[in-house]
Protein backbone atom coordinates (compact mmCIF):
# COMPACT_ATOMS: atom_id res chain seq x y z
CA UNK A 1 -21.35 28.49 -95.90
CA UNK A 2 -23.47 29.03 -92.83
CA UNK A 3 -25.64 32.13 -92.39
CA UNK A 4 -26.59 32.82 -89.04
CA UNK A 5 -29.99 35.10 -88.61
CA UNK A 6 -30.77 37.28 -86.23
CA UNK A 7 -34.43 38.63 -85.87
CA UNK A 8 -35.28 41.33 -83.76
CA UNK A 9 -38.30 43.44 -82.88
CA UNK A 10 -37.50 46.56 -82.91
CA UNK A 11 -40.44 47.90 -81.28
CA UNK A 12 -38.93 45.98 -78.12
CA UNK A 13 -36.05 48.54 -77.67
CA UNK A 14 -37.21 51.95 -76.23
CA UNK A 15 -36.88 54.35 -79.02
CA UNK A 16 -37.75 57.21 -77.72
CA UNK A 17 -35.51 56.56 -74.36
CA UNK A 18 -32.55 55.63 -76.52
CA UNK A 19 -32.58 59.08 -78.27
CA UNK A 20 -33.07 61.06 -75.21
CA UNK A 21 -30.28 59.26 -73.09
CA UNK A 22 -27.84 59.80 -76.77
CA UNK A 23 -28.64 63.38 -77.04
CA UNK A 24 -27.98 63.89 -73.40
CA UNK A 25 -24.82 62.27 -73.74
CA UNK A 26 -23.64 64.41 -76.47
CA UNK A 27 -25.03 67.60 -75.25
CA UNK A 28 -22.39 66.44 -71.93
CA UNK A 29 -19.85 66.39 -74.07
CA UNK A 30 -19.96 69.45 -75.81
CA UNK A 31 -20.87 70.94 -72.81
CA UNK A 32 -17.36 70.14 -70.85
CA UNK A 33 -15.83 70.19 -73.83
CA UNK A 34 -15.95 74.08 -74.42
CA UNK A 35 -15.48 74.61 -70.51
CA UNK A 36 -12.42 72.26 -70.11
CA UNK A 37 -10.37 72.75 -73.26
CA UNK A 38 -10.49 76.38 -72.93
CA UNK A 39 -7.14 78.61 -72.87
CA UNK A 40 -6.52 82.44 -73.16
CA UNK A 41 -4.68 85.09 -72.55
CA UNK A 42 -5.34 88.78 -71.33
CA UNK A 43 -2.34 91.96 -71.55
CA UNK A 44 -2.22 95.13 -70.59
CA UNK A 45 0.45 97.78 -71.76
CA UNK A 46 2.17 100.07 -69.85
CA UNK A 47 3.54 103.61 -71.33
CA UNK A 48 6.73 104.29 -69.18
CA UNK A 49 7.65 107.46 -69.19
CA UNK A 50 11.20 107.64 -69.82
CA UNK A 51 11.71 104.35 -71.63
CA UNK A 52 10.11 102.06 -73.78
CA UNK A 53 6.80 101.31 -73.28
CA UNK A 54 5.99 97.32 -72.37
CA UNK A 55 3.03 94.85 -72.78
CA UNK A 56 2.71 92.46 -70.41
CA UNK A 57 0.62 89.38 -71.27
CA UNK A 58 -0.95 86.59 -68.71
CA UNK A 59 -2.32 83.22 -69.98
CA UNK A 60 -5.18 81.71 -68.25
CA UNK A 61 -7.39 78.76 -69.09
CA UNK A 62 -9.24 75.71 -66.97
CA UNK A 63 -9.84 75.30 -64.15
CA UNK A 64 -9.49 79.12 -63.73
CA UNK A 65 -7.20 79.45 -60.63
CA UNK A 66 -6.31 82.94 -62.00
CA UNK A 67 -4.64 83.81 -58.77
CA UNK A 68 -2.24 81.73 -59.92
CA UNK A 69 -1.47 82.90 -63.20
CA UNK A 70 1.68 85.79 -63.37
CA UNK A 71 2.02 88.04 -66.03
CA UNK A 72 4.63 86.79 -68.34
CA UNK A 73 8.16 89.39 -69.63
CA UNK A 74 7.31 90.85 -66.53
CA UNK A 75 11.01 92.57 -66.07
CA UNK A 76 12.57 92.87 -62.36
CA UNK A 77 13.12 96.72 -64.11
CA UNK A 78 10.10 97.73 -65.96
CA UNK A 79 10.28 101.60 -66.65
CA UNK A 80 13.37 102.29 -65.37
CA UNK A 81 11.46 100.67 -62.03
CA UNK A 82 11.84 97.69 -59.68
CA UNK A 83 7.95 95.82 -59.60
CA UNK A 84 7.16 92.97 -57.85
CA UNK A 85 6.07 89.67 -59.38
CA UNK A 86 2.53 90.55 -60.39
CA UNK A 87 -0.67 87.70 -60.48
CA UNK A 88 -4.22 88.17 -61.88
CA UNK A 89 -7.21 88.08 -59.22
CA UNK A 90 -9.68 85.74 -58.72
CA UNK A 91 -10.04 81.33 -58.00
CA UNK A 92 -13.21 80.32 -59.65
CA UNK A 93 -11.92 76.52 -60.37
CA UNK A 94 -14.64 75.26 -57.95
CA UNK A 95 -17.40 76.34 -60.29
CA UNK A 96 -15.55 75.29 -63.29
CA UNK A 97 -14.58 72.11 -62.12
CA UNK A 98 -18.20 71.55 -60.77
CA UNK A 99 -19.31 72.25 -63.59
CA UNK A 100 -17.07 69.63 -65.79
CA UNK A 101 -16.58 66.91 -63.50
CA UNK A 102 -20.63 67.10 -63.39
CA UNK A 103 -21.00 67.21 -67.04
CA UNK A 104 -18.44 64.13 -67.58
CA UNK A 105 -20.90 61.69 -64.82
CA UNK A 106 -23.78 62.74 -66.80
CA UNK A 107 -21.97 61.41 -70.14
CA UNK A 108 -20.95 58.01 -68.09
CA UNK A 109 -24.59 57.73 -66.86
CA UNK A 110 -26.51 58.22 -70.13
CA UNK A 111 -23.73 55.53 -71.74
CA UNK A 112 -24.89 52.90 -69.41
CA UNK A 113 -28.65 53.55 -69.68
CA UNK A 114 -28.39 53.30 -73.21
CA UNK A 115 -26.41 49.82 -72.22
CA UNK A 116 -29.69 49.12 -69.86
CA UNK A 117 -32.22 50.13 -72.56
CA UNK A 118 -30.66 48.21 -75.58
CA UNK A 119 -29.16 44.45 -73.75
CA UNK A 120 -31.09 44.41 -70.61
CA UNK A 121 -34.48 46.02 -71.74
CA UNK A 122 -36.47 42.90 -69.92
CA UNK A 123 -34.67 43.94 -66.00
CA UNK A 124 -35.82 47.36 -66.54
CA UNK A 125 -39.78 46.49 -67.32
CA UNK A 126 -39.57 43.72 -65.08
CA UNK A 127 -38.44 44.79 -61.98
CA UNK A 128 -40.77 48.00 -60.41
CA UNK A 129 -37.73 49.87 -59.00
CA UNK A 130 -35.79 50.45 -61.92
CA UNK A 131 -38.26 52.94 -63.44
CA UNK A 132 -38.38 54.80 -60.13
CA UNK A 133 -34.54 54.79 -59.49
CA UNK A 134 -34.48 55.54 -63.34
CA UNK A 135 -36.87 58.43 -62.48
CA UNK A 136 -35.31 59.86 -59.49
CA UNK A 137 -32.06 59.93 -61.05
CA UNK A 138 -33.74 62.14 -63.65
CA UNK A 139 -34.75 64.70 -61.31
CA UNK A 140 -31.76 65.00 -59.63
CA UNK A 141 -29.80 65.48 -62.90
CA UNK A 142 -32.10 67.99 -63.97
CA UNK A 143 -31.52 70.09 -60.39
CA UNK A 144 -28.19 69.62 -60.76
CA UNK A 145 -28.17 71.18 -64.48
CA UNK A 146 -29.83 74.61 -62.92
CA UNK A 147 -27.09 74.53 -59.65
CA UNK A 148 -23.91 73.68 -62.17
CA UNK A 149 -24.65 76.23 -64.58
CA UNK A 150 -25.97 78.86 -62.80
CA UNK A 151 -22.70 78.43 -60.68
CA UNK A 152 -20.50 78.42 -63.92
CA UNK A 153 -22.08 81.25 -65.54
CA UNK A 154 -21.80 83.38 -62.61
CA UNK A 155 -18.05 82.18 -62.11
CA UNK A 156 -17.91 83.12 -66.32
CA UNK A 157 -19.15 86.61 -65.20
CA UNK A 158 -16.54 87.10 -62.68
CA UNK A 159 -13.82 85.55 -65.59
CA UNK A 160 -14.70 88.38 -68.00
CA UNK A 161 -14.38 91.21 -65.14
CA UNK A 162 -11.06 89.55 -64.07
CA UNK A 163 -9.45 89.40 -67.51
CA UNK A 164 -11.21 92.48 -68.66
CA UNK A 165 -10.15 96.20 -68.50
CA UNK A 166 -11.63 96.27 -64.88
CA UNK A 167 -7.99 94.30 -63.42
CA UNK A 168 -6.14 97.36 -64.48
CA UNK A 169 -7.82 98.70 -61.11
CA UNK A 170 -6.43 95.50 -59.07
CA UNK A 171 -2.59 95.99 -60.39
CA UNK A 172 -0.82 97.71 -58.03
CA UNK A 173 2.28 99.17 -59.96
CA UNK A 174 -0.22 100.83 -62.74
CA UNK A 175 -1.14 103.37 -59.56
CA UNK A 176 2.42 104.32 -59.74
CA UNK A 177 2.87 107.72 -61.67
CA UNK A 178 5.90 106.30 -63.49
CA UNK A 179 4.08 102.78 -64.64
CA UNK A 180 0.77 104.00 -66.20
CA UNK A 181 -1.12 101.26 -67.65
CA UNK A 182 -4.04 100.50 -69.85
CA UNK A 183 -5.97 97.68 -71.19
CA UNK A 184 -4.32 95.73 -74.11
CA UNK A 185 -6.74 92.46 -75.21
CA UNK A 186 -8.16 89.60 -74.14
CA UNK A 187 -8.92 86.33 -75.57
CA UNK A 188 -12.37 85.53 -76.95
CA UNK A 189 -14.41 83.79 -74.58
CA UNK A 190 -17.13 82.08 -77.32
CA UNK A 191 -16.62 78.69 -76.01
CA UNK A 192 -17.27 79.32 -72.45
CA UNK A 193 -20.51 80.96 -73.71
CA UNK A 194 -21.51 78.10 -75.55
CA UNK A 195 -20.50 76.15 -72.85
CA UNK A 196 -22.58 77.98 -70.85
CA UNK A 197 -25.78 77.45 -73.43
CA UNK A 198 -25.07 73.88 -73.70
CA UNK A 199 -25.67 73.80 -69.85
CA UNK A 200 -29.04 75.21 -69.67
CA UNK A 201 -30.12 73.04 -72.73
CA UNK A 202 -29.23 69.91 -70.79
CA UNK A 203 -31.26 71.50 -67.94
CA UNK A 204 -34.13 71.70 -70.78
CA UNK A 205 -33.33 68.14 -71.71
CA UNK A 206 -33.46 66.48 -68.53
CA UNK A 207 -36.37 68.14 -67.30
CA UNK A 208 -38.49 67.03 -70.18
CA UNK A 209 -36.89 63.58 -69.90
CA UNK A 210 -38.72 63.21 -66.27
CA UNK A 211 -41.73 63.01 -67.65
CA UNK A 212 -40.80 60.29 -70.15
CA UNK A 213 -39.02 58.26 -67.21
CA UNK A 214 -42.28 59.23 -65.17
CA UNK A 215 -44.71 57.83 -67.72
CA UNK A 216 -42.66 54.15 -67.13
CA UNK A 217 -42.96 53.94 -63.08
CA UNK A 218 -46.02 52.66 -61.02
CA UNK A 219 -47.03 56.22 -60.38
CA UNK A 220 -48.24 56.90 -63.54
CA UNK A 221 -49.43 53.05 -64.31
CA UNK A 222 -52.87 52.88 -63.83
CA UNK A 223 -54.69 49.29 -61.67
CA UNK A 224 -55.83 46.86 -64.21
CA UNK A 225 -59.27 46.52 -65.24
CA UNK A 226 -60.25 42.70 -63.21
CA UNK A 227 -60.83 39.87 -65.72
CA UNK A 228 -64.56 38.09 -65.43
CA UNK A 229 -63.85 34.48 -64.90
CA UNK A 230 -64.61 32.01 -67.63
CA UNK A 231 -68.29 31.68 -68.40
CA UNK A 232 -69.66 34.30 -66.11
CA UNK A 233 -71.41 37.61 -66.75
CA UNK A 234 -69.83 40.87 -66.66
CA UNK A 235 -71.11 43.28 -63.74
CA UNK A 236 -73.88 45.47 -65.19
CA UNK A 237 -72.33 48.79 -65.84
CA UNK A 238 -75.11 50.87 -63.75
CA UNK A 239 -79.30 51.51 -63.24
């Protein structure tokens, strides 16, 4: 049989880079995870006065274009009534989508730094630029953390109010004396919240990840001490 050995140093490989650039990459994940696998529904009942009374239930869920989204058993007769085909207010898929789509590059970038770190460790300390494209990168992930999830979490805000027993206000038939209406339930919105949380952690993670990248540019390198040539006398360190 032949045994093939391979020996490797494994203080060559960038420990400390490796496990920022994997937790950043998971952190992505869970963060468009919660945002983009999220569905929900919100209802609202109505008490008809001379008939039986309805509940009328909407599903919404990513990207969010609740302006979109029509109540559902909504009857042509409700009450004994003619209403019109009724939608839920609000588009806040920009946000959301930002927000996702963002997340997801981050995940793609932090897989091929890790690819960088691991196989091709000798182009990234050989070549000056890397560390400073490497570091640049950083920052602008880290600013685009704070402008993604602030966005999101105010577009989150706006969700609740949407879905919430403040669209009873918006619906125009539950003005009508005969179609009186109240708030029914709405889905649990946990996962958008930790979506949410995972968003400013990444800001967190990034931001503290500068440094790191920082340390490895020619900013923070410091000149070389010069080398006294073979057989003379170092320079007298002072009077």
């Amino acid at each position: 049989t032949i045994r093939i050995v391979v020996h490797t140093n494994p203080a060559a490989v960038p420990q400390g880079e490796c496990q920022r650039r994997a937790l950043g990459s998971i952190f992505s994940i869970f963060a468009f995870a919660t945002c983009g696998g999220y569905s929900g529904h919100t209802s609202i009942k109505v008490r008809c006065l001379d008939a039986k009374n309805e509940t009328l239930e909407a599903a919404f869920g990513y990207p969010f274009r609740l302006n979109t989204v029509v109540f559902k058993n909504l009857d042509t007769k409700l009450c004994n009534s003619t209403l019109p085909q009724t939608h839920l207010q609000g588009d806040f898929s920009s946000s959301a989508q930002f927000f996702v789509t963002f997340a997801v590059f981050v995940f793609l970038y932090c897989m091929g730094a890790l690819v960088l770190y691991v196989g091709y460790l000798h182009l990234y300390r050989g070549a000056g630029k890397l560390p400073m494209i490497d570091f640049v990168i950083t920052m602008v992930v880290a600013l685009l953390w704070l402008i993604s999830t602030s966005a999101w979490a105010k577009a989150l805000t706006d969700i609740k109010i949407s879905t919430g027993p403040e669209m009873v206000l918006d619906i125009g038939f539950c003005h009508l004396p005969q179609t009186p209406c109240q708030f029914g339930a709405v889905s649990s919105m946990g996962s958008l919240n930790v979506s949410v949380v995972f968003g400013f952690l990444n800001l967190i993670l990034w931001a503290g990840n500068a440094w790191f990248v920082y340390k490895e540019t020619n900013l923070h390198s410091s000149p070389e001490a010069p080398v006294p040539a073979p057989g003379g006398t170092p320079a007298p360190a002072g009077m």
